[in-house]
C-alpha atoms as a PDB file:
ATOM      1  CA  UNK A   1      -1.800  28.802 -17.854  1.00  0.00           C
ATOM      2  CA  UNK A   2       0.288  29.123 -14.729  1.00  0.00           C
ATOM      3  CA  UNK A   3       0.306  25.910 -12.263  1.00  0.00           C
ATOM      4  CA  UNK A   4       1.356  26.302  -8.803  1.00  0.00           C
ATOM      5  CA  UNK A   5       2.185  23.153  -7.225  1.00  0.00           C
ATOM      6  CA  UNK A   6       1.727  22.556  -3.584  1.00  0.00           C
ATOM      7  CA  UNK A   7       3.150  19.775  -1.271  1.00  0.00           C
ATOM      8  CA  UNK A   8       2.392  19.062   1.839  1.00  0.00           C
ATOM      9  CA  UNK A   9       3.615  17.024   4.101  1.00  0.00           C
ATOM     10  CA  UNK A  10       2.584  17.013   8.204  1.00  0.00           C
ATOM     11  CA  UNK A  11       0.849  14.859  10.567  1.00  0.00           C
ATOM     12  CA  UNK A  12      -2.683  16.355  10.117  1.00  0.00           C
ATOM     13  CA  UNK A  13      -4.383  16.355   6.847  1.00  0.00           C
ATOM     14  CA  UNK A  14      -4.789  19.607   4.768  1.00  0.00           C
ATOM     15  CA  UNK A  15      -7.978  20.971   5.596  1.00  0.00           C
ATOM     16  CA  UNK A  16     -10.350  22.750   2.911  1.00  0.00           C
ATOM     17  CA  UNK A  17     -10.347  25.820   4.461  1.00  0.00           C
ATOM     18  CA  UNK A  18      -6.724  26.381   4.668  1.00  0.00           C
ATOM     19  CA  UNK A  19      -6.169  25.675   1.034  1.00  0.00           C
ATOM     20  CA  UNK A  20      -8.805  27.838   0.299  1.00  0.00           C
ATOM     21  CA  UNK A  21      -6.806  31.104   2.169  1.00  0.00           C
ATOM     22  CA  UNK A  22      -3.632  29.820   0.382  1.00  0.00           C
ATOM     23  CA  UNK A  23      -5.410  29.773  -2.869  1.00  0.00           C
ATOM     24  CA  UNK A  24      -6.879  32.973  -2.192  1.00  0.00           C
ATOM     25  CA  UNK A  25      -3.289  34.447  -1.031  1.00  0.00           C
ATOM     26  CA  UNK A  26      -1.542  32.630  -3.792  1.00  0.00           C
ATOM     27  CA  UNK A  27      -3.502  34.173  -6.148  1.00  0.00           C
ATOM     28  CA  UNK A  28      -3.247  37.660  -4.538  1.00  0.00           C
ATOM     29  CA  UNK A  29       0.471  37.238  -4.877  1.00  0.00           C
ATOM     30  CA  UNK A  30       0.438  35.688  -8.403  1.00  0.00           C
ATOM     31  CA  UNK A  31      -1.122  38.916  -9.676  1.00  0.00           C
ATOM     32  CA  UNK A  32       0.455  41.539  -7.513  1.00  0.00           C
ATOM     33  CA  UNK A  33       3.638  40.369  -8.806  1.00  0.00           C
ATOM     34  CA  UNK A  34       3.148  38.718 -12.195  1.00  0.00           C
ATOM     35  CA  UNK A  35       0.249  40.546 -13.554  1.00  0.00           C
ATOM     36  CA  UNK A  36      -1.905  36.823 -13.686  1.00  0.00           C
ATOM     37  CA  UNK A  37      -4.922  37.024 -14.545  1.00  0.00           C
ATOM     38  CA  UNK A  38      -7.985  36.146 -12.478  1.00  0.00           C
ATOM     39  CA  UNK A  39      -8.837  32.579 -12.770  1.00  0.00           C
ATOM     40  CA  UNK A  40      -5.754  31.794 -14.916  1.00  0.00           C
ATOM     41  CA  UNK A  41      -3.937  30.078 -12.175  1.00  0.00           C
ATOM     42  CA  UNK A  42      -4.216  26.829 -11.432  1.00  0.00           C
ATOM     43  CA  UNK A  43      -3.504  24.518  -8.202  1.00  0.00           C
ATOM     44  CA  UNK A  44      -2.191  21.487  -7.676  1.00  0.00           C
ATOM     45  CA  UNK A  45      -2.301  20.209  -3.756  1.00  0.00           C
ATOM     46  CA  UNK A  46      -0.206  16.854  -2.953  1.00  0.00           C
ATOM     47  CA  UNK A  47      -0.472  15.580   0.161  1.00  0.00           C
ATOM     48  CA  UNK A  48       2.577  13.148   1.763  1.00  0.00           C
ATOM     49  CA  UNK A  49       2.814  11.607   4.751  1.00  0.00           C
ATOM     50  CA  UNK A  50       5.383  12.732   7.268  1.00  0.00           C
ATOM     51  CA  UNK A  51       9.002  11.513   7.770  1.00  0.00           C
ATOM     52  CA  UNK A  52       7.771   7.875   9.116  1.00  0.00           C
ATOM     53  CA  UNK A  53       6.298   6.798   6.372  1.00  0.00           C
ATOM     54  CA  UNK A  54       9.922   7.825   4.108  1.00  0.00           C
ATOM     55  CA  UNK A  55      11.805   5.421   6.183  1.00  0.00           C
ATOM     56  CA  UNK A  56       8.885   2.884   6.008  1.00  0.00           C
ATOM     57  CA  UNK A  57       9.641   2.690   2.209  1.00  0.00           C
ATOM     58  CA  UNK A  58      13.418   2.851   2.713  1.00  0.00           C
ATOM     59  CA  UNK A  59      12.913  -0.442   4.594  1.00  0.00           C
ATOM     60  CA  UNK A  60      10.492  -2.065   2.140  1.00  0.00           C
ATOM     61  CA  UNK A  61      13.222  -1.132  -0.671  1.00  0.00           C
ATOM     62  CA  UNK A  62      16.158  -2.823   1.001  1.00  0.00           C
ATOM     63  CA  UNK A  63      13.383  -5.571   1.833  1.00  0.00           C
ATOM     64  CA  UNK A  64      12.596  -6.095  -1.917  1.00  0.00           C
ATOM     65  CA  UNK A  65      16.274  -5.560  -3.004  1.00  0.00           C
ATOM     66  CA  UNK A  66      17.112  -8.731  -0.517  1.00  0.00           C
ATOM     67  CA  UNK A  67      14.236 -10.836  -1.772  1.00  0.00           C
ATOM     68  CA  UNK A  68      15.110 -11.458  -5.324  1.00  0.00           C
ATOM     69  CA  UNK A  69      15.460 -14.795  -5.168  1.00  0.00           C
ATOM     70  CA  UNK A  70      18.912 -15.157  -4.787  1.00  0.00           C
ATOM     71  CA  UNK A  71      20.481 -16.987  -2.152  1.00  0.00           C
ATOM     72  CA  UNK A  72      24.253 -15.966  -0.146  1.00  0.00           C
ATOM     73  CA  UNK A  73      25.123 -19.040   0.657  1.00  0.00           C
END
């Protein structure tokens, strides 16, 4: 069974009704092209915040990596 996964990443969540005409697109596309089946493909939506929060965990990495317990001095 065919999965299509989709990531998104923006400053305003993914409404229903666009990933309904994606789906609907997707799907149009997934059989024009590969002969799928009706109802054989599958979706997968992931939604990430934007660019912020990427350096937000950049910073608590090198926080972490600091804080081990070891001293410099």
């Amino acid at each position: 069974m065919p999965l299509l996964e989709v990531l998104y990443s923006g400053t305003d969540r993914l409404e229903s009704q666009r990933k309904q005409a994606f789906v609907k697109e997707a799907t149009k596309i997934f059989q024009e092209v590969l002969g799928t089946p009706p109802g054989r493909l599958q979706f997968f939506f992931l939604e990430t915040c934007g660019a912020e929060s990427v350096a937000e965990r950049q910073d608590d990495d090198s926080d972490s990596s600091t804080s081990h317990g070891t001293s410099s001095t």
